[in-house]
PDB file of N, CA and C in Angstrom:
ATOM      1  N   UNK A   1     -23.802 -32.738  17.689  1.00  0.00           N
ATOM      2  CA  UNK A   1     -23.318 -31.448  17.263  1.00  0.00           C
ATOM      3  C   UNK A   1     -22.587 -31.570  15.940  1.00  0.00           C
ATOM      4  N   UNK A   2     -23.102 -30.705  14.966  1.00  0.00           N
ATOM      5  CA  UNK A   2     -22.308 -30.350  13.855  1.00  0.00           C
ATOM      6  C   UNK A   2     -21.026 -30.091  14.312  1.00  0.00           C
ATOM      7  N   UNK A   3     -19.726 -30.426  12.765  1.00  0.00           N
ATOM      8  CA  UNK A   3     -18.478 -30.237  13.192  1.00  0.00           C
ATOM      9  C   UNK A   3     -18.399 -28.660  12.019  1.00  0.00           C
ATOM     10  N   UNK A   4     -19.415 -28.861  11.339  1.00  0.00           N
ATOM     11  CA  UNK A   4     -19.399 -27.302  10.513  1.00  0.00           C
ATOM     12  C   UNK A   4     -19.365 -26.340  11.405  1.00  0.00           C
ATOM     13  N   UNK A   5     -18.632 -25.090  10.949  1.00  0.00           N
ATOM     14  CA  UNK A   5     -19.071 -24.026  11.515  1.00  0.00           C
ATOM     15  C   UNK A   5     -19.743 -23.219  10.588  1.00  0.00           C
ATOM     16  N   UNK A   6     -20.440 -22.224  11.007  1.00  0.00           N
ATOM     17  CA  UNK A   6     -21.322 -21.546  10.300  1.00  0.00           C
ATOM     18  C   UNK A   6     -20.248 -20.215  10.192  1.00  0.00           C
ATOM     19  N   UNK A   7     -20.804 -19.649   8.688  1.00  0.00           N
ATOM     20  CA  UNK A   7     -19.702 -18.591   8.176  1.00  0.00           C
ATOM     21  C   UNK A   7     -20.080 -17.259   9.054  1.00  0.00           C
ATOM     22  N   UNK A   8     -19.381 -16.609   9.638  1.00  0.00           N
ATOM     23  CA  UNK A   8     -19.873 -15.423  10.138  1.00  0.00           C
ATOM     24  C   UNK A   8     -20.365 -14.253   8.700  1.00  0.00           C
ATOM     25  N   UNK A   9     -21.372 -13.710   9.201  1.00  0.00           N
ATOM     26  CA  UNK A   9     -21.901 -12.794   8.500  1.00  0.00           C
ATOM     27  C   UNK A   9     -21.086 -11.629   8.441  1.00  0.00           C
ATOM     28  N   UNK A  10     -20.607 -11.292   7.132  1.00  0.00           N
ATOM     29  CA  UNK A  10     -19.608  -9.583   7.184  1.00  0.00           C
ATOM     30  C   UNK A  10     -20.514  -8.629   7.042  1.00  0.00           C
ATOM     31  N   UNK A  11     -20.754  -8.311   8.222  1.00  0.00           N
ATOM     32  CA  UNK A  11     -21.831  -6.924   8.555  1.00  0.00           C
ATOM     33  C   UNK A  11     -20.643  -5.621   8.272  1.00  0.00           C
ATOM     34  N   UNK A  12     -21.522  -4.912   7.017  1.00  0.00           N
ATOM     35  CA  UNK A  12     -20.779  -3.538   7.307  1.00  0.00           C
ATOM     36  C   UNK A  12     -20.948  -2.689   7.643  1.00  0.00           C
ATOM     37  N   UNK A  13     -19.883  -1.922   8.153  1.00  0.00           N
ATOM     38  CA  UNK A  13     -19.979  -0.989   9.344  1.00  0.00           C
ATOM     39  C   UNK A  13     -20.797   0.162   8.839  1.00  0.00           C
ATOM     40  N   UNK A  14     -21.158   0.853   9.730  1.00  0.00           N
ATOM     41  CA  UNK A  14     -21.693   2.576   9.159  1.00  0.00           C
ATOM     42  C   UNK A  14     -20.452   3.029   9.183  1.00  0.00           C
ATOM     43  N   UNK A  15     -20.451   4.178   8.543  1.00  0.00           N
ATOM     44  CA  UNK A  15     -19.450   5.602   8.442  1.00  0.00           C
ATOM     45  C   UNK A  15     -20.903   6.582   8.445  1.00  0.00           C
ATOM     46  N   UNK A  16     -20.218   7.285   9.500  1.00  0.00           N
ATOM     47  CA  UNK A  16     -20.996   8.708   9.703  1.00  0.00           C
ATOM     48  C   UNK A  16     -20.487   9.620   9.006  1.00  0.00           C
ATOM     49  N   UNK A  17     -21.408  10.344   8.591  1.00  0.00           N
ATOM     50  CA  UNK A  17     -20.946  11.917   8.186  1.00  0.00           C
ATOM     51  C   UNK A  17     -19.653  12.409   8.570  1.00  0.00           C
ATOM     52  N   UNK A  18     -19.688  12.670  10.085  1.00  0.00           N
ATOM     53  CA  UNK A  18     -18.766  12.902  11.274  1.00  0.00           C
ATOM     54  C   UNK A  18     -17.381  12.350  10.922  1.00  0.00           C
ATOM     55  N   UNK A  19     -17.469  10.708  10.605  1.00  0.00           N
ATOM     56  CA  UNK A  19     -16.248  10.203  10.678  1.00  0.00           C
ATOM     57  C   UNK A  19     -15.984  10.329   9.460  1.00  0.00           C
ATOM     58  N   UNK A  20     -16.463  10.814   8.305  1.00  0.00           N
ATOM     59  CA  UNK A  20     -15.991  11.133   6.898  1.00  0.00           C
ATOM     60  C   UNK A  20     -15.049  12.271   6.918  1.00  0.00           C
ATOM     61  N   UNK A  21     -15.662  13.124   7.798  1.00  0.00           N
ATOM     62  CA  UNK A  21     -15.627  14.953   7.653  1.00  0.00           C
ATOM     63  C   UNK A  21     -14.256  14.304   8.540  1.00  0.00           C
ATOM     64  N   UNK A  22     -14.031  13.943   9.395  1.00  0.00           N
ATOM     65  CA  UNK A  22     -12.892  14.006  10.591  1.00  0.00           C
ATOM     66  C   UNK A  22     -11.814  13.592   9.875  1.00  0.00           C
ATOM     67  N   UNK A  23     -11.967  12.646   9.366  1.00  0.00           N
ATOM     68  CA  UNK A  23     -10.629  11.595   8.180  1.00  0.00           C
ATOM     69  C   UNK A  23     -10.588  12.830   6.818  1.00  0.00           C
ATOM     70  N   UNK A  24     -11.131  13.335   6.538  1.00  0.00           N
ATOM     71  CA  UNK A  24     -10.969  14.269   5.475  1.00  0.00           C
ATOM     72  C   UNK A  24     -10.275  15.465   5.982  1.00  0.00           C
ATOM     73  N   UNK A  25     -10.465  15.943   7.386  1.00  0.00           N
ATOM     74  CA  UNK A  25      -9.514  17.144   7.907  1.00  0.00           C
ATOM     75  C   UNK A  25      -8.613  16.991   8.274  1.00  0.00           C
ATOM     76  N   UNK A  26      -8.197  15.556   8.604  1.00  0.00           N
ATOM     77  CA  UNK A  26      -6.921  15.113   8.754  1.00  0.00           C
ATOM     78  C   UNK A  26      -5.868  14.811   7.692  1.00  0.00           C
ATOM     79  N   UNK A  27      -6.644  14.535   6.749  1.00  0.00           N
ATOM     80  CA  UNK A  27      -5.710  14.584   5.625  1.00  0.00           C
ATOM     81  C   UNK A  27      -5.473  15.789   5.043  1.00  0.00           C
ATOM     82  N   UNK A  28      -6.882  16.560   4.977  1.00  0.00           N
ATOM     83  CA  UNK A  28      -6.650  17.833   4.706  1.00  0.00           C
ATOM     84  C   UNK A  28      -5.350  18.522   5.295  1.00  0.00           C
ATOM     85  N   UNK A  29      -5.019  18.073   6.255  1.00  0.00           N
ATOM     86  CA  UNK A  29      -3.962  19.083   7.428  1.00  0.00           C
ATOM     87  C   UNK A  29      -2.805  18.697   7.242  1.00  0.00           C
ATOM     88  N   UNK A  30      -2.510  17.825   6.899  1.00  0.00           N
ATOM     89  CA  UNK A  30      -1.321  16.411   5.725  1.00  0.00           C
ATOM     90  C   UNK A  30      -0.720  17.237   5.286  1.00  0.00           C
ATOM     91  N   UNK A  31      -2.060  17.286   3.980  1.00  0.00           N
ATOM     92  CA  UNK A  31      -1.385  18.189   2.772  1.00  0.00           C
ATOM     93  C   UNK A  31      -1.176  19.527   3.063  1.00  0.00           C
ATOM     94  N   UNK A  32      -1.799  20.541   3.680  1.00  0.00           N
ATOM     95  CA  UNK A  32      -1.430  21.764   3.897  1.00  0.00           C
ATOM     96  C   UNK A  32       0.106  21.959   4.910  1.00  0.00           C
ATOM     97  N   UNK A  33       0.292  20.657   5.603  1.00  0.00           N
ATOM     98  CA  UNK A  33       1.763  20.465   6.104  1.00  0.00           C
ATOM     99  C   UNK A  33       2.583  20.072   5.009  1.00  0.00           C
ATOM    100  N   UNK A  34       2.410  19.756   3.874  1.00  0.00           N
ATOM    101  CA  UNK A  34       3.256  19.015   2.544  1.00  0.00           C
ATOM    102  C   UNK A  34       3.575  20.118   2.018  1.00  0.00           C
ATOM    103  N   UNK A  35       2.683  21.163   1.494  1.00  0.00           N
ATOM    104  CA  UNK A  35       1.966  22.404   0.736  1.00  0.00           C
ATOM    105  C   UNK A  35       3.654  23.112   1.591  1.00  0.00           C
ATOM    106  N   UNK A  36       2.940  23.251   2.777  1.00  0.00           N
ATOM    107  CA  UNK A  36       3.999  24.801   2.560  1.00  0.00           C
ATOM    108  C   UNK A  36       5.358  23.969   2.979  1.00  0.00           C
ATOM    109  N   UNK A  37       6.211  22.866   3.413  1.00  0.00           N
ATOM    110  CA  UNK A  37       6.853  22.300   3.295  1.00  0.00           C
ATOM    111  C   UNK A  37       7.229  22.690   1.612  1.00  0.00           C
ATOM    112  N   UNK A  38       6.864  22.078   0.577  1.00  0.00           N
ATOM    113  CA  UNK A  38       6.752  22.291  -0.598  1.00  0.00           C
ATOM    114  C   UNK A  38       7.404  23.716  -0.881  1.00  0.00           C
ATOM    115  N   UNK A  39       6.207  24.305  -0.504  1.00  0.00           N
ATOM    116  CA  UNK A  39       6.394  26.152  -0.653  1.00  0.00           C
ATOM    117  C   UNK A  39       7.628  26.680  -0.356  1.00  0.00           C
ATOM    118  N   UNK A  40       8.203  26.735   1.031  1.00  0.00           N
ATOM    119  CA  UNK A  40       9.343  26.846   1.624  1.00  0.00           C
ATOM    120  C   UNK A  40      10.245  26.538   0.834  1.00  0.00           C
ATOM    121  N   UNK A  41      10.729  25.173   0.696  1.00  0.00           N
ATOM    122  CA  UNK A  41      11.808  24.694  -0.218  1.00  0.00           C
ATOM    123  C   UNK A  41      11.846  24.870  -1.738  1.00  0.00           C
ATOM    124  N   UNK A  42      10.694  25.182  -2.464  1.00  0.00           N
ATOM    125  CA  UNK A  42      10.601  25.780  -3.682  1.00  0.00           C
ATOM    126  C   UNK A  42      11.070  27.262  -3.735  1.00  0.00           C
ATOM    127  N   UNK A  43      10.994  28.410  -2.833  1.00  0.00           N
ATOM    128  CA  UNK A  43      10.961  29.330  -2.565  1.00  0.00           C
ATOM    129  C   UNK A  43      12.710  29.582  -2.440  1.00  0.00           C
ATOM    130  N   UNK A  44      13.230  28.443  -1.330  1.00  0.00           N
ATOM    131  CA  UNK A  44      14.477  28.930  -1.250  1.00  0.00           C
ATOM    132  C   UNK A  44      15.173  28.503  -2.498  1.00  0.00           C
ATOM    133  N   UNK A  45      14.705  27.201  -2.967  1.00  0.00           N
ATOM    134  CA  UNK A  45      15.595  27.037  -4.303  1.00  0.00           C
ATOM    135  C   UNK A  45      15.389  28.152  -5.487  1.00  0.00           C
ATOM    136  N   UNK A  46      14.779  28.889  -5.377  1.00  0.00           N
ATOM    137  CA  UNK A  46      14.097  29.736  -6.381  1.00  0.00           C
ATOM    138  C   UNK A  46      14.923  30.981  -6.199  1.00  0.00           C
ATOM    139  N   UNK A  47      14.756  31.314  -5.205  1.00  0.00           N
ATOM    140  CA  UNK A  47      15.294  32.933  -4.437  1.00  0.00           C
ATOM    141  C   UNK A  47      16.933  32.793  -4.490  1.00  0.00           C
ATOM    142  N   UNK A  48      17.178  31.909  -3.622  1.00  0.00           N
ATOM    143  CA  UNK A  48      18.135  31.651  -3.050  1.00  0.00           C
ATOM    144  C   UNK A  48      19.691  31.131  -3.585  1.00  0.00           C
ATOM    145  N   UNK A  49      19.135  30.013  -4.477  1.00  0.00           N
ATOM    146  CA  UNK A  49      19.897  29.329  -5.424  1.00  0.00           C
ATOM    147  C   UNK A  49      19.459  29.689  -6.979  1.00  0.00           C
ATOM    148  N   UNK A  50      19.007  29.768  -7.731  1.00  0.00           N
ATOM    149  CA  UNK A  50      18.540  30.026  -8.830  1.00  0.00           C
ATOM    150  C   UNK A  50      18.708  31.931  -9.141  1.00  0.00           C
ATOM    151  N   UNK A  51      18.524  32.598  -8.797  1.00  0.00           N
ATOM    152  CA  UNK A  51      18.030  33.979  -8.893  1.00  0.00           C
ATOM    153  C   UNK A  51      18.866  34.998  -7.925  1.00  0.00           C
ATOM    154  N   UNK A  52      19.613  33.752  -6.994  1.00  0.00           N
ATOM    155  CA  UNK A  52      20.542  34.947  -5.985  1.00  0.00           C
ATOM    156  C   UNK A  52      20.136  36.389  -5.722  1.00  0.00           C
ATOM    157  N   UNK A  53      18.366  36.612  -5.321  1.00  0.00           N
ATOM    158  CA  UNK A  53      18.266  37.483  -4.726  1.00  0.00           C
ATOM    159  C   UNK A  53      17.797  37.434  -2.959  1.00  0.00           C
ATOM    160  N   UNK A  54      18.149  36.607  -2.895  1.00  0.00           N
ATOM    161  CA  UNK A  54      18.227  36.312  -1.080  1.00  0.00           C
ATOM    162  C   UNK A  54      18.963  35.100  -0.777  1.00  0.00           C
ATOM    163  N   UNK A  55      19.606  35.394   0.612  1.00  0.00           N
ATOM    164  CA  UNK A  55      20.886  34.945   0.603  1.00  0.00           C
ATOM    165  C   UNK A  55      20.292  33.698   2.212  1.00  0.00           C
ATOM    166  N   UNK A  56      20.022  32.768   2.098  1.00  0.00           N
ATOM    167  CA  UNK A  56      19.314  32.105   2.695  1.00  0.00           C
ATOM    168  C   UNK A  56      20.061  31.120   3.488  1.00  0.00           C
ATOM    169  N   UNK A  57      20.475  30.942   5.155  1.00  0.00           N
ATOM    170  CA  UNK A  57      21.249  29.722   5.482  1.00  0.00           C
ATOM    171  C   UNK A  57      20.406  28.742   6.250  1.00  0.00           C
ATOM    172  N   UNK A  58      21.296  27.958   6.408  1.00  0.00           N
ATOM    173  CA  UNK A  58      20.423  26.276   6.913  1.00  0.00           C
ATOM    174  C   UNK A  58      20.911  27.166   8.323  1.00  0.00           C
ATOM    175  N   UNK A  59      20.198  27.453   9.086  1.00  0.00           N
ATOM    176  CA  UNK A  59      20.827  27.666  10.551  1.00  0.00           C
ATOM    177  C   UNK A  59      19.673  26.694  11.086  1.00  0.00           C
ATOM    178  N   UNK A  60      19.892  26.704  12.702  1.00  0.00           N
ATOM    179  CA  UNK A  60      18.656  26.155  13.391  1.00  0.00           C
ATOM    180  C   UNK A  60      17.270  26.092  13.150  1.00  0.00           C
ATOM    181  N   UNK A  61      17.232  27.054  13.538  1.00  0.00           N
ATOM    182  CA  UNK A  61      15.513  27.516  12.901  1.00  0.00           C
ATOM    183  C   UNK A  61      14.903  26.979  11.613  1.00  0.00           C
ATOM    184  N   UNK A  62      15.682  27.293  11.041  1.00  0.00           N
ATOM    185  CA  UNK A  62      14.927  26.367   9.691  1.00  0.00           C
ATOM    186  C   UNK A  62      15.236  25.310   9.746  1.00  0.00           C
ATOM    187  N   UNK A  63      16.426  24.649  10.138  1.00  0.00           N
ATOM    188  CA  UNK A  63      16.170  23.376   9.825  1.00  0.00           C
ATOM    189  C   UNK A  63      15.211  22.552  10.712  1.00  0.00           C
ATOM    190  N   UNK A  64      14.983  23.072  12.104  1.00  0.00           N
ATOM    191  CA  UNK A  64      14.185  23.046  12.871  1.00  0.00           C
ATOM    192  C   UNK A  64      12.423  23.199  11.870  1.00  0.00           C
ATOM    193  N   UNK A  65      12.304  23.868  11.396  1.00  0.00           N
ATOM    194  CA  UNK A  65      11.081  24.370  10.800  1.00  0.00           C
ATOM    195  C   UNK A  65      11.000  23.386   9.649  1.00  0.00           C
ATOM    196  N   UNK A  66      11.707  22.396   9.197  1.00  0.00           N
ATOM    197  CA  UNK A  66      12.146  21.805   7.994  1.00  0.00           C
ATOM    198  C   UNK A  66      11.449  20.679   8.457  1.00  0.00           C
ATOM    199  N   UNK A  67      12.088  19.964   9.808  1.00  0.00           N
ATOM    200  CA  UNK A  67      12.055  18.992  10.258  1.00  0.00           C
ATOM    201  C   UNK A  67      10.635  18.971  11.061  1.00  0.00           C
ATOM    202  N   UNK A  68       9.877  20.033  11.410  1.00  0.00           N
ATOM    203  CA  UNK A  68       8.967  19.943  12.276  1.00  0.00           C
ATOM    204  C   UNK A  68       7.630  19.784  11.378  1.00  0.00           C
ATOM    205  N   UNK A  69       7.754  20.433   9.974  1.00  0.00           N
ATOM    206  CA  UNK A  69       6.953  20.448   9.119  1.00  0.00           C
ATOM    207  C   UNK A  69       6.520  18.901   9.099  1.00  0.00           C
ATOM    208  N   UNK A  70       7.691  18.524   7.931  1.00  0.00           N
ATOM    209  CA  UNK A  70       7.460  17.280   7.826  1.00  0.00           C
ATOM    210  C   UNK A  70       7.018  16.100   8.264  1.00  0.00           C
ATOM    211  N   UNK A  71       7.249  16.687   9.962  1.00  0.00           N
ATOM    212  CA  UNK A  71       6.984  15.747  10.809  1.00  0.00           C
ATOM    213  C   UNK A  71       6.060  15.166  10.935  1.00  0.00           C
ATOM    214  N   UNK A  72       5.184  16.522  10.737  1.00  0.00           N
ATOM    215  CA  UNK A  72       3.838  16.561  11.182  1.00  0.00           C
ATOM    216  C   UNK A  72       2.901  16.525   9.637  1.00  0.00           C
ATOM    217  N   UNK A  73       3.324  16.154   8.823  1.00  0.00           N
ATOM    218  CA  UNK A  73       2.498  15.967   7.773  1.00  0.00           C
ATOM    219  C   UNK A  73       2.479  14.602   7.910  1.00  0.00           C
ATOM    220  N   UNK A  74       3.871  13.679   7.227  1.00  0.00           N
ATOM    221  CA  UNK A  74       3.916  12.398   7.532  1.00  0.00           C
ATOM    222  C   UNK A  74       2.709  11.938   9.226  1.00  0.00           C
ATOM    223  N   UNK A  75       3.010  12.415   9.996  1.00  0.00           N
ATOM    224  CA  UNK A  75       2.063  11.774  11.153  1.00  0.00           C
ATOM    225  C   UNK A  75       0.740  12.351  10.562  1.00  0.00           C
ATOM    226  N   UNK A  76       0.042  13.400  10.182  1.00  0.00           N
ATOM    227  CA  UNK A  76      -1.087  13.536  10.192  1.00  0.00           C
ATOM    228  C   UNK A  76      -1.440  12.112   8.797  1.00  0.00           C
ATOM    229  N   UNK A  77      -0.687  12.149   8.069  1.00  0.00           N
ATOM    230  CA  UNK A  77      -1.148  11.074   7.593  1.00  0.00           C
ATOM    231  C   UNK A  77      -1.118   9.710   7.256  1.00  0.00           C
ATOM    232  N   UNK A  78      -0.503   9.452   8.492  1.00  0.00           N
ATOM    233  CA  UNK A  78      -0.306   8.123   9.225  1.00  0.00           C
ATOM    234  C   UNK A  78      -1.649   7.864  10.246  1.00  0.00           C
ATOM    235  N   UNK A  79      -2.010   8.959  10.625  1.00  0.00           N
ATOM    236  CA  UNK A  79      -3.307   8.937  11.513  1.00  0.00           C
ATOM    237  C   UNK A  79      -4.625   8.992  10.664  1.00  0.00           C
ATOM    238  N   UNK A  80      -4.789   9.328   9.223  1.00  0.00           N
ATOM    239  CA  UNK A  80      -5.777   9.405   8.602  1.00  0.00           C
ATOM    240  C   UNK A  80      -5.476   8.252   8.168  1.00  0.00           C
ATOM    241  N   UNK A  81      -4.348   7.062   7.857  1.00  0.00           N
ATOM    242  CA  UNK A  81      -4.725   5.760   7.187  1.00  0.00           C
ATOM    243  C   UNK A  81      -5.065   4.744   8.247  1.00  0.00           C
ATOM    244  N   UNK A  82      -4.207   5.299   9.822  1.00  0.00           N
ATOM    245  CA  UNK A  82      -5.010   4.471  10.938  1.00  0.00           C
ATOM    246  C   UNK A  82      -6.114   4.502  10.963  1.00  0.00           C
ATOM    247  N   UNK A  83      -6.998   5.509  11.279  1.00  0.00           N
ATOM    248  CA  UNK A  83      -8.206   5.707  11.886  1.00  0.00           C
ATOM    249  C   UNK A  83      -9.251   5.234  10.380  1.00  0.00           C
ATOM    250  N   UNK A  84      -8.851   5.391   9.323  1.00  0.00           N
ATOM    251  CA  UNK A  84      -9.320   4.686   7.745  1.00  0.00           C
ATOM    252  C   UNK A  84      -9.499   3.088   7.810  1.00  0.00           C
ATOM    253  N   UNK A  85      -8.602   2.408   8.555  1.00  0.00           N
ATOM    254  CA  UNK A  85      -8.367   1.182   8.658  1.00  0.00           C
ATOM    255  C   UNK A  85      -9.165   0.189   9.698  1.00  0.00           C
ATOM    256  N   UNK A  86      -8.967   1.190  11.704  1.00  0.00           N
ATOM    257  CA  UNK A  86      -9.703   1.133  11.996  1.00  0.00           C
ATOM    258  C   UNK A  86     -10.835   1.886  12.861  1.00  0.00           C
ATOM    259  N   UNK A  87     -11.631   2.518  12.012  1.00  0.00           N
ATOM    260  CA  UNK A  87     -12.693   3.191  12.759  1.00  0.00           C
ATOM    261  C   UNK A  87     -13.248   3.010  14.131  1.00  0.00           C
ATOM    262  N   UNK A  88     -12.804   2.086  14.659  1.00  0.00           N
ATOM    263  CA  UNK A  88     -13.887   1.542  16.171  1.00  0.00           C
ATOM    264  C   UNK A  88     -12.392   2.219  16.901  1.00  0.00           C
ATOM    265  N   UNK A  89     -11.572   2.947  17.249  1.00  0.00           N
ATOM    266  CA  UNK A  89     -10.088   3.263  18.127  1.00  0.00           C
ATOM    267  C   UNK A  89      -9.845   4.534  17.493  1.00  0.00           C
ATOM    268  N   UNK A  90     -10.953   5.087  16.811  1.00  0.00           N
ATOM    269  CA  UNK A  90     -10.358   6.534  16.474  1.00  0.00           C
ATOM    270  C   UNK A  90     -10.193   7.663  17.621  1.00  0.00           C
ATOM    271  N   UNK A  91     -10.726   7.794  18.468  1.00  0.00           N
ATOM    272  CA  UNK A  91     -10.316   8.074  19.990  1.00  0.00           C
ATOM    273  C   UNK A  91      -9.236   8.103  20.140  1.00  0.00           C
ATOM    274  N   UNK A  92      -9.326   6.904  20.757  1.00  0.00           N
ATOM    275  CA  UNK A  92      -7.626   6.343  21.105  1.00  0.00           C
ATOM    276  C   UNK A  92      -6.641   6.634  20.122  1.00  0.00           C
ATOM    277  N   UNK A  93      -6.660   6.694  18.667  1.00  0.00           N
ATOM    278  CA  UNK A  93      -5.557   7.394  17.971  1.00  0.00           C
ATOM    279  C   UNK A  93      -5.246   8.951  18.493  1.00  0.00           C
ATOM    280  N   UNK A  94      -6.691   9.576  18.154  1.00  0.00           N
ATOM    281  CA  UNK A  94      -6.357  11.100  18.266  1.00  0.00           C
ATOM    282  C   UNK A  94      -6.328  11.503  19.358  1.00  0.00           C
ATOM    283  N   UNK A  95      -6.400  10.644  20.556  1.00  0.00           N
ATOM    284  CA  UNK A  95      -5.337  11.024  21.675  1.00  0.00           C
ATOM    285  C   UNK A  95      -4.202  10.834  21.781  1.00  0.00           C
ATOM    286  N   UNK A  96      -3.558   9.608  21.202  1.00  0.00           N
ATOM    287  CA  UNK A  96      -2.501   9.430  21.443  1.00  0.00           C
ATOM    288  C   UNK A  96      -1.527  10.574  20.040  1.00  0.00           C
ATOM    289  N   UNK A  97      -2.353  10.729  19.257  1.00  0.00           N
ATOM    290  CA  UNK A  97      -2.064  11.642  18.255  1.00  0.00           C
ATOM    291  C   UNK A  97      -1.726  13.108  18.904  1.00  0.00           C
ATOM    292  N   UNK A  98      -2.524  13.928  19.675  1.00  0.00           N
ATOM    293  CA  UNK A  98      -2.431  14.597  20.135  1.00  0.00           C
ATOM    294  C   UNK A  98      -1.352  15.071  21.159  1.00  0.00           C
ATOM    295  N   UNK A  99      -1.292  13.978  21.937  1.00  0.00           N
ATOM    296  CA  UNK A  99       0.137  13.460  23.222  1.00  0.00           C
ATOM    297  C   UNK A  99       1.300  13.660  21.876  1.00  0.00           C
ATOM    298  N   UNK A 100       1.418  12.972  20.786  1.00  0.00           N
ATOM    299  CA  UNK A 100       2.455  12.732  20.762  1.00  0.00           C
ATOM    300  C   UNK A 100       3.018  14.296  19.759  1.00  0.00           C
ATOM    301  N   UNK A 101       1.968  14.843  19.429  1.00  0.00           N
ATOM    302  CA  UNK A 101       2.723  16.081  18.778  1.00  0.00           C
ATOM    303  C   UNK A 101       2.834  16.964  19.684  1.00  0.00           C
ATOM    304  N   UNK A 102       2.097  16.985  21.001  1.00  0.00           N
ATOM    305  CA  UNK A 102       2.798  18.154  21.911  1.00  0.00           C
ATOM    306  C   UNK A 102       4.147  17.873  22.513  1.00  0.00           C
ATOM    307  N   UNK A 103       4.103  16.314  22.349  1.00  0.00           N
ATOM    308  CA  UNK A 103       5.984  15.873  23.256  1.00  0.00           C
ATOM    309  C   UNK A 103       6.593  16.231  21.703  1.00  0.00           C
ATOM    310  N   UNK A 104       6.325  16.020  20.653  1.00  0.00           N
ATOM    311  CA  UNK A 104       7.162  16.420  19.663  1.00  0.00           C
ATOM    312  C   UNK A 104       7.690  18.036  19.873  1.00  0.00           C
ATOM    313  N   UNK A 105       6.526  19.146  19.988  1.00  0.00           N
ATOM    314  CA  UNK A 105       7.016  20.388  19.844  1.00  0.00           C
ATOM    315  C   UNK A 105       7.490  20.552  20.967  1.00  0.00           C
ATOM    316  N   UNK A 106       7.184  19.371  22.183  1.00  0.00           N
ATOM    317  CA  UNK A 106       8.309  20.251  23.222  1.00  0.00           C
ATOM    318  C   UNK A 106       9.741  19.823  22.872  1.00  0.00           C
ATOM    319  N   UNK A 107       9.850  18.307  22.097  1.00  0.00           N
ATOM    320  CA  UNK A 107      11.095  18.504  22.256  1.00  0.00           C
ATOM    321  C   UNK A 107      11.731  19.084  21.399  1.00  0.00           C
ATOM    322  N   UNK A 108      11.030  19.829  20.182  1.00  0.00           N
ATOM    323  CA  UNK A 108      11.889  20.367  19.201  1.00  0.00           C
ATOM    324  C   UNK A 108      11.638  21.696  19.957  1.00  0.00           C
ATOM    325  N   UNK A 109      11.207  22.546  20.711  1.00  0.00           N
ATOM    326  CA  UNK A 109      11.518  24.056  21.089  1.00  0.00           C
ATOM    327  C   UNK A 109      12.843  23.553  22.110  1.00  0.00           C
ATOM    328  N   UNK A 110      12.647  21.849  22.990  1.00  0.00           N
ATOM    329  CA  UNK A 110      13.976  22.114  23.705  1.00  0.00           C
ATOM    330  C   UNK A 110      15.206  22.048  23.486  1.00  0.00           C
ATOM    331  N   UNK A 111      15.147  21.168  22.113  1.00  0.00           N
ATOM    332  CA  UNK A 111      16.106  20.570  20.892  1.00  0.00           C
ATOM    333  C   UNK A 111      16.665  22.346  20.352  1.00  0.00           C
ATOM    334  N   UNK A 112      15.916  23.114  19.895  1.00  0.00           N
ATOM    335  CA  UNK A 112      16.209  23.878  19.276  1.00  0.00           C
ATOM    336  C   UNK A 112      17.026  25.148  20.572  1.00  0.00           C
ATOM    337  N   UNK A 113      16.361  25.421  21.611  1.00  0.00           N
ATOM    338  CA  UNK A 113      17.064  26.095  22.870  1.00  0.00           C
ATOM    339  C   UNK A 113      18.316  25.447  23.324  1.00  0.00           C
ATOM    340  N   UNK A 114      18.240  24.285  23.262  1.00  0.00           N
ATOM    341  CA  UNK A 114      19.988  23.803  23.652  1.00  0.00           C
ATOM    342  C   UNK A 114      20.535  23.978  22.374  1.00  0.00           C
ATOM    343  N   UNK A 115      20.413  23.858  21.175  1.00  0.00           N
ATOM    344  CA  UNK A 115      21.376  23.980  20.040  1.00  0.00           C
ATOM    345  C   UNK A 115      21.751  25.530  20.043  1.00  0.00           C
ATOM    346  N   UNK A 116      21.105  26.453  20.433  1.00  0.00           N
ATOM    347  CA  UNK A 116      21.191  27.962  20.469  1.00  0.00           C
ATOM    348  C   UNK A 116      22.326  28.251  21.280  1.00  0.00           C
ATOM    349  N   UNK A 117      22.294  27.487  22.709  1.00  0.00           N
ATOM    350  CA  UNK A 117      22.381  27.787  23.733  1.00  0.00           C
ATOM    351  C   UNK A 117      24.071  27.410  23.636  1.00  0.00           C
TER     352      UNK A 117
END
């Protein structure tokens, strides 16, 4: 027996259509969470601070809405560089993707009901 080993062959993978279009709506959904994140806080600095024609406070809700935004942009595109990286567990991301933004909004509606409360 040879003590060589033989080089494994780097077979590359397919990318489907499918998994192009899927990683592209996920990022897509990123940025439209960045976008009005963006929007929002341009808006109040604009209105609010700059132009003093609306009188705008940090109460719950927004900061709630501040924090939930963001949240969910950063994760959507944490899940488009996972599933980019590795394609064979994209499943298993966007389930566990899925799980983890519904325990997110529950706990920010329960986060936000006890701070009310």
């Amino acid at each position: 027996m040879s003590k060589v080993r033989k080089k494994q062959i780097d077979r590359k993978r397919v990318i489907s259509e499918v998994d192009i279009k899927f990683e592209k709506i996920i990022q897509f959904s990123g940025w439209m969470f960045l976008l009005g994140l963006g929007v929002f806080m341009a808006g109040w600095v604009i209105f609010d601070d700059i132009f003093n024609i609306l009188t705008l406070t940090l109460d719950e809700m927004t900061f709630s809405f501040i924090i939930f935004i963001g949240t969910n942009s950063a994760v959507s595109f944490g899940l488009a560089t996972k599933i980019n990286k590795n394609p064979e567990k994209k499943q298993t991301f966007f389930l566990d993707w899925l799980l983890g933004e519904f325990l997110l909004c529950i706990i920010a509606i329960f986060a936000v009901a006890a701070y009310q409360w």
